[in-house]
Structure formats: C-alpha cells, structure tokens
PDB file of N, CA and C in Angstrom:
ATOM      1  N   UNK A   1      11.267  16.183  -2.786  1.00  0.00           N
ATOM      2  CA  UNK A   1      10.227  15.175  -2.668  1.00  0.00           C
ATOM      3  C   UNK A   1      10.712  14.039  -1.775  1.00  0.00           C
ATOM      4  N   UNK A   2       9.774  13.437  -1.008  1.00  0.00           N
ATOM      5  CA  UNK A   2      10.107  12.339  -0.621  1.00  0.00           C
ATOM      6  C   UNK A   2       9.852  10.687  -0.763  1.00  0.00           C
ATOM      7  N   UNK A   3      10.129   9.554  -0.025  1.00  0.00           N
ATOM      8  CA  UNK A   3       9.318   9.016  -0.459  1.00  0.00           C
ATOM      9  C   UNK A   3       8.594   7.871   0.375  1.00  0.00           C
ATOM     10  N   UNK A   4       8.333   6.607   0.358  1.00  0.00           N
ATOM     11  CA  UNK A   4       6.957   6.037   0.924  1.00  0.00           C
ATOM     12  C   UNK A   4       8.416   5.688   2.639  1.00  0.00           C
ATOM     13  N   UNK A   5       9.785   5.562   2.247  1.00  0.00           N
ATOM     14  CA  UNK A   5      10.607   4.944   3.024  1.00  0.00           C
ATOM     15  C   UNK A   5      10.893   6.238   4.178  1.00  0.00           C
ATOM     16  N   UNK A   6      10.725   7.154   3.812  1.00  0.00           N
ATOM     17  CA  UNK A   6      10.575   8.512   4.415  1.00  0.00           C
ATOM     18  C   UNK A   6       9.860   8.603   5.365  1.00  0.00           C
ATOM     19  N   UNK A   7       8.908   8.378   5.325  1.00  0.00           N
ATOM     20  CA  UNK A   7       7.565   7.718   6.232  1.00  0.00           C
ATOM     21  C   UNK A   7       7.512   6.492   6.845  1.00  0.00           C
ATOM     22  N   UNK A   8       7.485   5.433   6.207  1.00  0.00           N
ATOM     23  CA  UNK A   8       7.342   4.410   6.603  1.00  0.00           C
ATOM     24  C   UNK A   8       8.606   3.263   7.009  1.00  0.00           C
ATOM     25  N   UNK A   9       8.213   2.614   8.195  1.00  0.00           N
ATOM     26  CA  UNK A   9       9.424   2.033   8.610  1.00  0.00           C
ATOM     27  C   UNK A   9       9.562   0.516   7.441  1.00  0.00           C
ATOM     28  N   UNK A  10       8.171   0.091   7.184  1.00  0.00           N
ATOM     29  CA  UNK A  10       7.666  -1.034   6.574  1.00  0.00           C
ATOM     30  C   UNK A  10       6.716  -0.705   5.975  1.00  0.00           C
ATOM     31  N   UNK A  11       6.810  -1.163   4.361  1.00  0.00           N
ATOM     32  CA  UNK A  11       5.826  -1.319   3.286  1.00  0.00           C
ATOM     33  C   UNK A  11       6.434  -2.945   2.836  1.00  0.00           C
ATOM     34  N   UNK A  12       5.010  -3.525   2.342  1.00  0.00           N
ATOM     35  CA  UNK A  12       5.414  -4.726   1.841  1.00  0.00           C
ATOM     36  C   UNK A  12       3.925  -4.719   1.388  1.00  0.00           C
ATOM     37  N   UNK A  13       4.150  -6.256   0.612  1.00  0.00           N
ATOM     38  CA  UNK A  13       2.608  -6.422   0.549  1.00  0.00           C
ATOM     39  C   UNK A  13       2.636  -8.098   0.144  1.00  0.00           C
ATOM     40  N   UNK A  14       1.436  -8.835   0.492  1.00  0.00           N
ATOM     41  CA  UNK A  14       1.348 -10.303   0.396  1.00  0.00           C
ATOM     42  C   UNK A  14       0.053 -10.750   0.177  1.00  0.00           C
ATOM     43  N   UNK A  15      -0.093 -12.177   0.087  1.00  0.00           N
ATOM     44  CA  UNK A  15      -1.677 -12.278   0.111  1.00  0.00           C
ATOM     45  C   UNK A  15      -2.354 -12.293   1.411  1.00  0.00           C
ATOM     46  N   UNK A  16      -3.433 -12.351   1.242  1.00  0.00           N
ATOM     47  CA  UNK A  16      -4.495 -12.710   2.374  1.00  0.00           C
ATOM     48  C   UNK A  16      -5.542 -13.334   1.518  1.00  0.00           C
ATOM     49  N   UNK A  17      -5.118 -14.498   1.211  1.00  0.00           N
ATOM     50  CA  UNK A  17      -5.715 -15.980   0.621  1.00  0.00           C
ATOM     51  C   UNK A  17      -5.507 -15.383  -0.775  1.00  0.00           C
ATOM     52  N   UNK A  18      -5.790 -16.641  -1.517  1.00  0.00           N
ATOM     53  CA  UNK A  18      -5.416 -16.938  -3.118  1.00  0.00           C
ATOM     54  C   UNK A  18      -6.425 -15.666  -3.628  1.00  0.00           C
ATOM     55  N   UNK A  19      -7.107 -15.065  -3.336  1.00  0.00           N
ATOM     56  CA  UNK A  19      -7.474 -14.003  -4.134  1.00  0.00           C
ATOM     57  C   UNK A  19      -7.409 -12.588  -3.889  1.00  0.00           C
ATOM     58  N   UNK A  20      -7.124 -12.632  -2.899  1.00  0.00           N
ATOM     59  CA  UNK A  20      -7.000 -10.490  -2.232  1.00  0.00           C
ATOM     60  C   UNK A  20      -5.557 -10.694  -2.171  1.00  0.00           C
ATOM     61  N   UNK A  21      -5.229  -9.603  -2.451  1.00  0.00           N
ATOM     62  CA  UNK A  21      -3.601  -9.012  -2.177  1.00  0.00           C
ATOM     63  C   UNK A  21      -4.001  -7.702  -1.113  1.00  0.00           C
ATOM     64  N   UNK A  22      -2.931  -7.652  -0.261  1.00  0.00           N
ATOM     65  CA  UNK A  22      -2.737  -6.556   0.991  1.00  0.00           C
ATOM     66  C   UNK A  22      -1.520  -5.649   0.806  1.00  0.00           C
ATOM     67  N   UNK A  23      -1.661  -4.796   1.421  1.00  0.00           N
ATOM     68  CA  UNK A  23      -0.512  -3.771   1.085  1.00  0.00           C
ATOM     69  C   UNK A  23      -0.254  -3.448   2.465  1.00  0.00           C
ATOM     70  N   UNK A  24       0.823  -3.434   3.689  1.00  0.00           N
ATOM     71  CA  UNK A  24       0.778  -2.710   4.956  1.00  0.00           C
ATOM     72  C   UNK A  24       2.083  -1.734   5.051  1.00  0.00           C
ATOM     73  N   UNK A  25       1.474  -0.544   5.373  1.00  0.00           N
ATOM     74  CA  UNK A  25       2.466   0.905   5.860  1.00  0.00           C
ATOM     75  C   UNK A  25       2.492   0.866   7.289  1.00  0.00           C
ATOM     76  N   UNK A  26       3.517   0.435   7.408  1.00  0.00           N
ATOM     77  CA  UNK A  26       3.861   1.142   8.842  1.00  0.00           C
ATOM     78  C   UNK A  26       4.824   2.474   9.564  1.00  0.00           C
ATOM     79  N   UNK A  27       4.214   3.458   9.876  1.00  0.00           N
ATOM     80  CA  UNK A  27       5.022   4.591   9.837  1.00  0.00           C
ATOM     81  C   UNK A  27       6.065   4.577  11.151  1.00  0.00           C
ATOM     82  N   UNK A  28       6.810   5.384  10.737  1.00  0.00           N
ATOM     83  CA  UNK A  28       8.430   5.712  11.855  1.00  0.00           C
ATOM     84  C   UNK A  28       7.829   5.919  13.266  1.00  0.00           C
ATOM     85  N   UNK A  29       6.545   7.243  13.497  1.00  0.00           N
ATOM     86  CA  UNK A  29       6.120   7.817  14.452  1.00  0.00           C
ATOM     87  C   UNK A  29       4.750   8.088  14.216  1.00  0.00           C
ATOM     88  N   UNK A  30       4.164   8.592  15.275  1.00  0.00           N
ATOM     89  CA  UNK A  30       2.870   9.332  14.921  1.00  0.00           C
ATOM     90  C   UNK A  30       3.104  10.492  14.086  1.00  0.00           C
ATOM     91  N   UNK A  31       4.145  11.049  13.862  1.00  0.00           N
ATOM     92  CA  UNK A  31       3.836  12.302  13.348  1.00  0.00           C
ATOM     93  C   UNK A  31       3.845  11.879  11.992  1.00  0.00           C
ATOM     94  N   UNK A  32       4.720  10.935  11.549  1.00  0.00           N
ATOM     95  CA  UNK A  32       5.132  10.716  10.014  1.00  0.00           C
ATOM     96  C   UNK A  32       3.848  10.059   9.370  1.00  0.00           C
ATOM     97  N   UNK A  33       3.247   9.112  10.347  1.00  0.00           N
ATOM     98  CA  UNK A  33       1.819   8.542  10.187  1.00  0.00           C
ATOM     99  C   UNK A  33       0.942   9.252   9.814  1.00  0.00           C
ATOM    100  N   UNK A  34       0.891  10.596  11.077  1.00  0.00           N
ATOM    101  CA  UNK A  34      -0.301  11.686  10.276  1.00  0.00           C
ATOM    102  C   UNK A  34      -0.036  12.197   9.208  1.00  0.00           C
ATOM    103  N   UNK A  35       1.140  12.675   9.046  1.00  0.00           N
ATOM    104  CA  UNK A  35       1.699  13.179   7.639  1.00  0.00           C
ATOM    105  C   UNK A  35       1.447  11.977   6.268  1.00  0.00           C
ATOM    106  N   UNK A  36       1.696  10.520   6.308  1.00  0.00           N
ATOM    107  CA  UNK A  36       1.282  10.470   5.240  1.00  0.00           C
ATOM    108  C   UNK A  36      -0.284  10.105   4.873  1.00  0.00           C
ATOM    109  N   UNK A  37      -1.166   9.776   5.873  1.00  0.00           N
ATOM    110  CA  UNK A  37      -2.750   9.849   6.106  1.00  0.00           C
ATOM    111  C   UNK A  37      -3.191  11.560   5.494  1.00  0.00           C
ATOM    112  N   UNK A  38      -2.555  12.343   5.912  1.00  0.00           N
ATOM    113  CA  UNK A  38      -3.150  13.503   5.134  1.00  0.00           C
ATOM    114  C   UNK A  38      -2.492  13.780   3.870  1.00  0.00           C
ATOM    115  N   UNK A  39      -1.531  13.161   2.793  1.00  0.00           N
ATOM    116  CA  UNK A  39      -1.189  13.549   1.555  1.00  0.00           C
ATOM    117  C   UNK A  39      -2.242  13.067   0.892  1.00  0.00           C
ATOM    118  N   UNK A  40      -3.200  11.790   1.404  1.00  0.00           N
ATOM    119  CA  UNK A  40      -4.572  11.053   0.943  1.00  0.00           C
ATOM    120  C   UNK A  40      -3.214  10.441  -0.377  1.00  0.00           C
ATOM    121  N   UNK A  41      -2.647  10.084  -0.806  1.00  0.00           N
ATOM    122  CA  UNK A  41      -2.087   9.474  -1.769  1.00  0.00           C
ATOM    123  C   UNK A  41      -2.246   7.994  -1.706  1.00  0.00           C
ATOM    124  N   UNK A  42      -2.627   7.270  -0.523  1.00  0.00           N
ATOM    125  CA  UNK A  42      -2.754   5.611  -0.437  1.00  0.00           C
ATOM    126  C   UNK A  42      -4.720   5.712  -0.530  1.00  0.00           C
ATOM    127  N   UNK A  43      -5.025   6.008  -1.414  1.00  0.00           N
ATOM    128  CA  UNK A  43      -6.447   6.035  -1.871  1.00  0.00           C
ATOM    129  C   UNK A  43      -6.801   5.234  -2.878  1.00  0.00           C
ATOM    130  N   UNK A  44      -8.050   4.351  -3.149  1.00  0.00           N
ATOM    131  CA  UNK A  44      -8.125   3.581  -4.311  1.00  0.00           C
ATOM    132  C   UNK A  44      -7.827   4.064  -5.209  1.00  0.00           C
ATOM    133  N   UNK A  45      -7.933   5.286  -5.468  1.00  0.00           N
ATOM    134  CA  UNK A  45      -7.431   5.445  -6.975  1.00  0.00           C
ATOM    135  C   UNK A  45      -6.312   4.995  -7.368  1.00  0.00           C
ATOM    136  N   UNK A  46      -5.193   5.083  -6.424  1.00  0.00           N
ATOM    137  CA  UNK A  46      -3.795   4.568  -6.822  1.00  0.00           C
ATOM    138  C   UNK A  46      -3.756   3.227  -7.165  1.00  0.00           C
ATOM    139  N   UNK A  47      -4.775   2.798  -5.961  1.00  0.00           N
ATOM    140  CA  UNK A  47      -4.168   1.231  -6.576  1.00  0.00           C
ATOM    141  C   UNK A  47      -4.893   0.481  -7.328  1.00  0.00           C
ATOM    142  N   UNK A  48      -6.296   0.943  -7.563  1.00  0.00           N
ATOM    143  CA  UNK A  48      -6.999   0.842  -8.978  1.00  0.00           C
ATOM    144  C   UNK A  48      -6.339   0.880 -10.727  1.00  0.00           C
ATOM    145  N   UNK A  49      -5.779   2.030 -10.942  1.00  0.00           N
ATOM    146  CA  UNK A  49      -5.052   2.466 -11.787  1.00  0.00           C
ATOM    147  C   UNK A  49      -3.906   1.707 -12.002  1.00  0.00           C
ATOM    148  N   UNK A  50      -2.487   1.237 -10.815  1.00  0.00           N
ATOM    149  CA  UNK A  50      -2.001   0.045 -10.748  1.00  0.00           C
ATOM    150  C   UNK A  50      -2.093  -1.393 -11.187  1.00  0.00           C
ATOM    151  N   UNK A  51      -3.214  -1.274 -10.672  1.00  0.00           N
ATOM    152  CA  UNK A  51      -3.920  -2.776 -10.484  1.00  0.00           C
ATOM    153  C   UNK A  51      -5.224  -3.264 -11.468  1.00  0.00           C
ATOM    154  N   UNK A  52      -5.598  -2.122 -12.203  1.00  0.00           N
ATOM    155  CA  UNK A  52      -6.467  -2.556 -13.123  1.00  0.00           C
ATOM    156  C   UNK A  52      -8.072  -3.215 -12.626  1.00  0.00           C
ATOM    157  N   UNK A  53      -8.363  -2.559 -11.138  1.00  0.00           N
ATOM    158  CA  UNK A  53      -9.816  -2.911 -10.039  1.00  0.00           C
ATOM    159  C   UNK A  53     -10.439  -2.074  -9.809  1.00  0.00           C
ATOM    160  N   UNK A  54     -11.422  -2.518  -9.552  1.00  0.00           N
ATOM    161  CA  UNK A  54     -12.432  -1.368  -9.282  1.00  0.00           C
ATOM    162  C   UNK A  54     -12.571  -0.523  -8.509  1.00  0.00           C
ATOM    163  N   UNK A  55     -12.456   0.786  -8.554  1.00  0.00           N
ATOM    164  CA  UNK A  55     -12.241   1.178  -7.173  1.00  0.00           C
ATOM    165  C   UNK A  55     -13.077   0.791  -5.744  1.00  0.00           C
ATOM    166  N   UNK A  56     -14.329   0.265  -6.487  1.00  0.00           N
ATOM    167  CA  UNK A  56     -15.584  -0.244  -5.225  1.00  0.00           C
ATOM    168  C   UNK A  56     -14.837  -1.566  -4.498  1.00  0.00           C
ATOM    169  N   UNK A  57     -14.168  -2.204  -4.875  1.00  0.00           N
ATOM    170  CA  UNK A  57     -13.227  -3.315  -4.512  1.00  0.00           C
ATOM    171  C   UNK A  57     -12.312  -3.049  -3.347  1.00  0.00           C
ATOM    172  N   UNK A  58     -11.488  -1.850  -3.692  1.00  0.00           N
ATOM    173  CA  UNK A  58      -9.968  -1.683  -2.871  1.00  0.00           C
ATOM    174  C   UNK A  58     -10.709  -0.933  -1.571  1.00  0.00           C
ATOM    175  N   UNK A  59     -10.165  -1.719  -0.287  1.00  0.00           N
ATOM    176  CA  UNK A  59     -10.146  -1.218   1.049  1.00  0.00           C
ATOM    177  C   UNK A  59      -9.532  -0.662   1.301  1.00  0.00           C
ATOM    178  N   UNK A  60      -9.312   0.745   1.357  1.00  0.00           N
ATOM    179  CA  UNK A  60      -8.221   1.074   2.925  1.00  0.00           C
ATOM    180  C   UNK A  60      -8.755   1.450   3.863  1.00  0.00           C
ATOM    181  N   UNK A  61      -7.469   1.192   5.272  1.00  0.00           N
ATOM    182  CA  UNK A  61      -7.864   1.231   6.423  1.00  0.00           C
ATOM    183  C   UNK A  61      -6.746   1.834   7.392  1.00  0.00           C
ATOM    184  N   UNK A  62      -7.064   2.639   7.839  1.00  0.00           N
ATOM    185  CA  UNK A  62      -6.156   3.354   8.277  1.00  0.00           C
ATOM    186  C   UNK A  62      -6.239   2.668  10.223  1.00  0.00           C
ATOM    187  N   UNK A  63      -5.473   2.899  10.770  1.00  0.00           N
ATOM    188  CA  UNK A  63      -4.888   1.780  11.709  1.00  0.00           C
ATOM    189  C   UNK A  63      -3.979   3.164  12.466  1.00  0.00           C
ATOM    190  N   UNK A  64      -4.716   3.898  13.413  1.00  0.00           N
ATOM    191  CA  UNK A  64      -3.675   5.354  13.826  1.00  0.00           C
ATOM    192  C   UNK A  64      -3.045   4.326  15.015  1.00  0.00           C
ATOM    193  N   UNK A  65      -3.679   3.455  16.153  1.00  0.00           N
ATOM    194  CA  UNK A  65      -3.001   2.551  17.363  1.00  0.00           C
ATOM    195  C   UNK A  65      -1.777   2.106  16.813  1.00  0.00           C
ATOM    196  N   UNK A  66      -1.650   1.515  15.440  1.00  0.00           N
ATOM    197  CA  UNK A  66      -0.796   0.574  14.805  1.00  0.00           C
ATOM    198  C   UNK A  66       0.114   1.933  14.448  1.00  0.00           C
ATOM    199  N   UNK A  67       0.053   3.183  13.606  1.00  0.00           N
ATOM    200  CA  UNK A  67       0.523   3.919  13.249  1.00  0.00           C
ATOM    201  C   UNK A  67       0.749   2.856  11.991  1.00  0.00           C
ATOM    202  N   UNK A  68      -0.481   2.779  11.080  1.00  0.00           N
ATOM    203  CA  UNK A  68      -0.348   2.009   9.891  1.00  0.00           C
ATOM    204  C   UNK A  68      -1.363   1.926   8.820  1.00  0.00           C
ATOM    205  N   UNK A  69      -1.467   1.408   7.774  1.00  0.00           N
ATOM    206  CA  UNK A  69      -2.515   2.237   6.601  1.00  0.00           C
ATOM    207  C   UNK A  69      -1.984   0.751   5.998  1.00  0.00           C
ATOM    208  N   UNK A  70      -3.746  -0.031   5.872  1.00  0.00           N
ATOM    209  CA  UNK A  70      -3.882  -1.105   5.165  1.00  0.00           C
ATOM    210  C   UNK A  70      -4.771  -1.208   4.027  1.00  0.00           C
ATOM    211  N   UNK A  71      -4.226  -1.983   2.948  1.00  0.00           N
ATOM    212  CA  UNK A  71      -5.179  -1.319   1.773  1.00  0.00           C
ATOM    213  C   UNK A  71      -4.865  -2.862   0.889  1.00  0.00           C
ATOM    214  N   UNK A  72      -6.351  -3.535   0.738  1.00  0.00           N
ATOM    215  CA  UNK A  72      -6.533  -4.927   0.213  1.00  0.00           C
ATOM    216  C   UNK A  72      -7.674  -4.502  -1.160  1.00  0.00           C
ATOM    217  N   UNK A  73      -7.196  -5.961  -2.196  1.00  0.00           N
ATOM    218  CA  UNK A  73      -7.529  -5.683  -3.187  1.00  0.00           C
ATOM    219  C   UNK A  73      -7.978  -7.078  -3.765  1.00  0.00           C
ATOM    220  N   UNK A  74      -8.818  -7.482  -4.938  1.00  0.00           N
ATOM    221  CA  UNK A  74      -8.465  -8.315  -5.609  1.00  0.00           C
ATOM    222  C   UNK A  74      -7.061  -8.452  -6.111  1.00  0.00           C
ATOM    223  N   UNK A  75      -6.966 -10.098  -5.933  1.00  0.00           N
ATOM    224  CA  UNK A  75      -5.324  -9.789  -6.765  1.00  0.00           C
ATOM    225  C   UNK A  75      -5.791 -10.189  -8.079  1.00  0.00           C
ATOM    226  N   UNK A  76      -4.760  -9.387  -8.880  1.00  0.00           N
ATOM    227  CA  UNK A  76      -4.934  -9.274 -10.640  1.00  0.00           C
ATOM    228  C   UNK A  76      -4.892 -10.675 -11.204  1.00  0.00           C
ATOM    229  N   UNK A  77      -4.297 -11.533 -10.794  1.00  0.00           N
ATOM    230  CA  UNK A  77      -4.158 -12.694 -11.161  1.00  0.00           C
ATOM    231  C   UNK A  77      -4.883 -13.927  -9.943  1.00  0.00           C
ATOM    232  N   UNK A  78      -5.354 -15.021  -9.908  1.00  0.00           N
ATOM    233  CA  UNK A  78      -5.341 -15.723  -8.418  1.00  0.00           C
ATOM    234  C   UNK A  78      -4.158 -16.163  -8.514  1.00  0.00           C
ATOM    235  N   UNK A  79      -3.763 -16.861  -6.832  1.00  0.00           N
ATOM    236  CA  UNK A  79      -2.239 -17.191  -6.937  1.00  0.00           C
ATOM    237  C   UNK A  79      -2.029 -19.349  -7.233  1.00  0.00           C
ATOM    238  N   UNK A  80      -1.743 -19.053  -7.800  1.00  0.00           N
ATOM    239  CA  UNK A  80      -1.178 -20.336  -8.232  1.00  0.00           C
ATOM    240  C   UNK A  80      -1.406 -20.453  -9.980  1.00  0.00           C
ATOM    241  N   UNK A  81      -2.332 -19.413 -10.872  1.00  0.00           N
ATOM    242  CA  UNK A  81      -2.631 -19.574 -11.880  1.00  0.00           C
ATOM    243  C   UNK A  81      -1.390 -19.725 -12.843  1.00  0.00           C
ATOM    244  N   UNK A  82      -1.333 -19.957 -14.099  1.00  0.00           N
ATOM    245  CA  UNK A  82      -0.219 -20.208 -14.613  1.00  0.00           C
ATOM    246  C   UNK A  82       0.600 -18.909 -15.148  1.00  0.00           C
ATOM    247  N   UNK A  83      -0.231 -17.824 -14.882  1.00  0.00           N
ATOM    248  CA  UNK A  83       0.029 -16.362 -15.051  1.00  0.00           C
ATOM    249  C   UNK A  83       0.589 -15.858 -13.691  1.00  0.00           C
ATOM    250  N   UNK A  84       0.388 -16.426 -12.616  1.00  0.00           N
ATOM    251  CA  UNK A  84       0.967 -15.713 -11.480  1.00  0.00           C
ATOM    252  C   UNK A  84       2.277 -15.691 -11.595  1.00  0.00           C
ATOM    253  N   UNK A  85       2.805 -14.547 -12.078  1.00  0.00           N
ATOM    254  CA  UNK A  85       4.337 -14.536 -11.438  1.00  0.00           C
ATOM    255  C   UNK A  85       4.745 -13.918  -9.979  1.00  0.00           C
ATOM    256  N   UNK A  86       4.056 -14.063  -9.436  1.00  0.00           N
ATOM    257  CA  UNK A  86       4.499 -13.727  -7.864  1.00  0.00           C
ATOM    258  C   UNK A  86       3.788 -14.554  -6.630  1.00  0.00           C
ATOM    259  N   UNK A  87       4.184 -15.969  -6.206  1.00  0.00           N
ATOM    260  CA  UNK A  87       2.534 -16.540  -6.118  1.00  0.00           C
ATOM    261  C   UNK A  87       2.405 -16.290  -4.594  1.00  0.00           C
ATOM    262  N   UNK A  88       3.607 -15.489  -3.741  1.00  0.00           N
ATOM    263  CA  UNK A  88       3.430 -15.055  -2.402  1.00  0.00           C
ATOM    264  C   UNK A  88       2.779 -13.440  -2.323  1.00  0.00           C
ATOM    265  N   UNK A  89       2.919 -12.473  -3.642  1.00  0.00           N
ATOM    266  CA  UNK A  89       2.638 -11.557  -3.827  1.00  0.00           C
ATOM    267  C   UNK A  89       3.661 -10.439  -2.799  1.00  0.00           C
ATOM    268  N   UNK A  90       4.797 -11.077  -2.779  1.00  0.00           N
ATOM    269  CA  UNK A  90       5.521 -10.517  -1.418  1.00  0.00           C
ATOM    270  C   UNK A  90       6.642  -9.265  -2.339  1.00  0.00           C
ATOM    271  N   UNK A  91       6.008  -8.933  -4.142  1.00  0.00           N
ATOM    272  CA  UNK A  91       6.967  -8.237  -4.637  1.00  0.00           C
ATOM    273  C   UNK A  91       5.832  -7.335  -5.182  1.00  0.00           C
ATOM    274  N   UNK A  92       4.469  -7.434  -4.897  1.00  0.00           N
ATOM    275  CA  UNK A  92       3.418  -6.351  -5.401  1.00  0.00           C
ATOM    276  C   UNK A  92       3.899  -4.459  -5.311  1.00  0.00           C
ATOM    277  N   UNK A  93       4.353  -4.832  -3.782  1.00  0.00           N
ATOM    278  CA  UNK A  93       4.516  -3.164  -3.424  1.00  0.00           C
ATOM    279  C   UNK A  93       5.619  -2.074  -4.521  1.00  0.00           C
ATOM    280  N   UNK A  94       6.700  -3.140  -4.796  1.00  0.00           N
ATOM    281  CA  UNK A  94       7.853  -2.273  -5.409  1.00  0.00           C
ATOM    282  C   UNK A  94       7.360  -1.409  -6.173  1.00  0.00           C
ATOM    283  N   UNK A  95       6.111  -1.232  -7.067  1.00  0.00           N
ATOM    284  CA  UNK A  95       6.621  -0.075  -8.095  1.00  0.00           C
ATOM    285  C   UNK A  95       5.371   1.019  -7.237  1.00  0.00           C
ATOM    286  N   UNK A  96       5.819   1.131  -6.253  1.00  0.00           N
ATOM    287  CA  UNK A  96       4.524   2.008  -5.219  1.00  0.00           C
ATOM    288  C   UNK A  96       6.090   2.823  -4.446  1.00  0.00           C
ATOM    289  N   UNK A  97       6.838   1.824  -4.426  1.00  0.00           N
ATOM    290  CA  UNK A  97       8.764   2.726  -4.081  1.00  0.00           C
ATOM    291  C   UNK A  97       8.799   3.794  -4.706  1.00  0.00           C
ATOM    292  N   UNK A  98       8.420   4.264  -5.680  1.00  0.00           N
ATOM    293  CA  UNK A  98       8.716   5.385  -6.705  1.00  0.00           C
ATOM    294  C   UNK A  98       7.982   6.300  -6.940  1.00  0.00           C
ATOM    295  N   UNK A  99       6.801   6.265  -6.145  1.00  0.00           N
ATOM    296  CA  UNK A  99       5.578   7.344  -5.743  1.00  0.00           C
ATOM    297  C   UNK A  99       6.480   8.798  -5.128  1.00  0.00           C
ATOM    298  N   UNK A 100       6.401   9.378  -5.213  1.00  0.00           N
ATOM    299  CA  UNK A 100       6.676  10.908  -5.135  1.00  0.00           C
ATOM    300  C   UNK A 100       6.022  11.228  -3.979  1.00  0.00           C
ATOM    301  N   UNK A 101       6.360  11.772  -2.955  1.00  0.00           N
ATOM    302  CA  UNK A 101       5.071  12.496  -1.623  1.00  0.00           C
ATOM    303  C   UNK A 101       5.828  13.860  -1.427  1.00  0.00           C
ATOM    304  N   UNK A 102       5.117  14.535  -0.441  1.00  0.00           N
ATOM    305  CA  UNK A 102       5.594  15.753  -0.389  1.00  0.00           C
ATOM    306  C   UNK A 102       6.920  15.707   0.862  1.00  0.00           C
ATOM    307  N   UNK A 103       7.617  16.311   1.250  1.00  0.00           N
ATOM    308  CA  UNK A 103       8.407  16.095   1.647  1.00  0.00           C
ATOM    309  C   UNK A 103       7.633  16.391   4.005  1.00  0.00           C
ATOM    310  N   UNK A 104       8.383  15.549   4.213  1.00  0.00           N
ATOM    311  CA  UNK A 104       7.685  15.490   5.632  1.00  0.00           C
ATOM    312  C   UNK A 104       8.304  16.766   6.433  1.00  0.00           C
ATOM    313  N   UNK A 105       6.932  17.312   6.864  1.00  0.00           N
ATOM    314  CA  UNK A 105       7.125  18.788   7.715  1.00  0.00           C
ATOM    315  C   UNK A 105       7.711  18.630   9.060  1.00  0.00           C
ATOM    316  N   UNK A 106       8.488  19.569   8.684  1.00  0.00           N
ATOM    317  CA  UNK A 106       9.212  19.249  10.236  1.00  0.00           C
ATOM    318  C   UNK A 106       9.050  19.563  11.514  1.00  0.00           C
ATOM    319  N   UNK A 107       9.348  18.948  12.578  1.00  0.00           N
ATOM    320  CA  UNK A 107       8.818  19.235  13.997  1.00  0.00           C
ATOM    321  C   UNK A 107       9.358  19.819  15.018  1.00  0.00           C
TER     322      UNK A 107
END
C-alpha cells in the first residue's frame, strides 16, 4: 500500500477565512496526479465522515494544470471559538497521512 506522500509532493491544509477549511494535494508528476484522481479516494465522503459535514457542503476540485486536488469544507469549529484548537487549521490534514491508497503503477 501506499500513501498520500507517495503521490503527493504537498498536502497541508489551512483556512480560507474563519469558516471553510481547505485541504491542497499537490502531486510529484502528471502521472502520480492521474493516479491519485482515479483511486476517487479524495471524495466527500472522506471528508464528511472525518469532519462530521455534509456531503452537499465539501468541494473538490481537481486542478490537472496545477497537478493538484482541492477540497474545502465548513470548518467543524469557527476559528477563534473557544473550542478551536487549531486556529490556523494548518494541522487538519494529519490524520488523512494514514489513508491507505493503492500502490502507484509503474511507468
């Protein structure tokens, strides 16, 4: 198995204002790009289930020029509330590190 670092040169994720959180993949190459665009694994469902949103809420957007896959959400908390423990949201992505993918086909 592999995993999101396999693919991607950069995953992170932050806000885009006090209420959406963003997630951005940026892949190694085109090929690793197409490869993880077709496992379909960065789909709302994932980050619904995560995130506790609706799936009618979560955007993704796939970005082939960029070789990149963007995917915005309500954030679970707004940022500054007294519940935010992350108020840059710059530690959302980590437990998305441990996602499982199939292993990248080789060329």
């Amino acid at each position: 198995m592999a995993s999101l670092l396999d693919y991607c040169s950069l995953v992170r994720s932050k806000n885009a204002g006090p209420f959406t959180l963003t997630f951005d993949f940026v892949c190694h190459d085109e090929q690793t790009y197409e490869a993880l665009v077709a496992t379909g694994v960065l789909a709302p469902a994932l980050f619904a289930g995560m995130f506790g949103t609706d799936i009618e809420d979560i955007l993704v957007v796939a970005h082939p020029l960029a070789l990149a896959v963007k995917v915005s959400l309500p954030r679970p908390v707004v940022q500054g509330d007294l519940r935010d423990a992350d108020c840059y949201a710059g530690q959302q992505y980590a437990p998305l590190m441990d996602l499982d993918l199939p292993d990248l086909p080789h060329s």
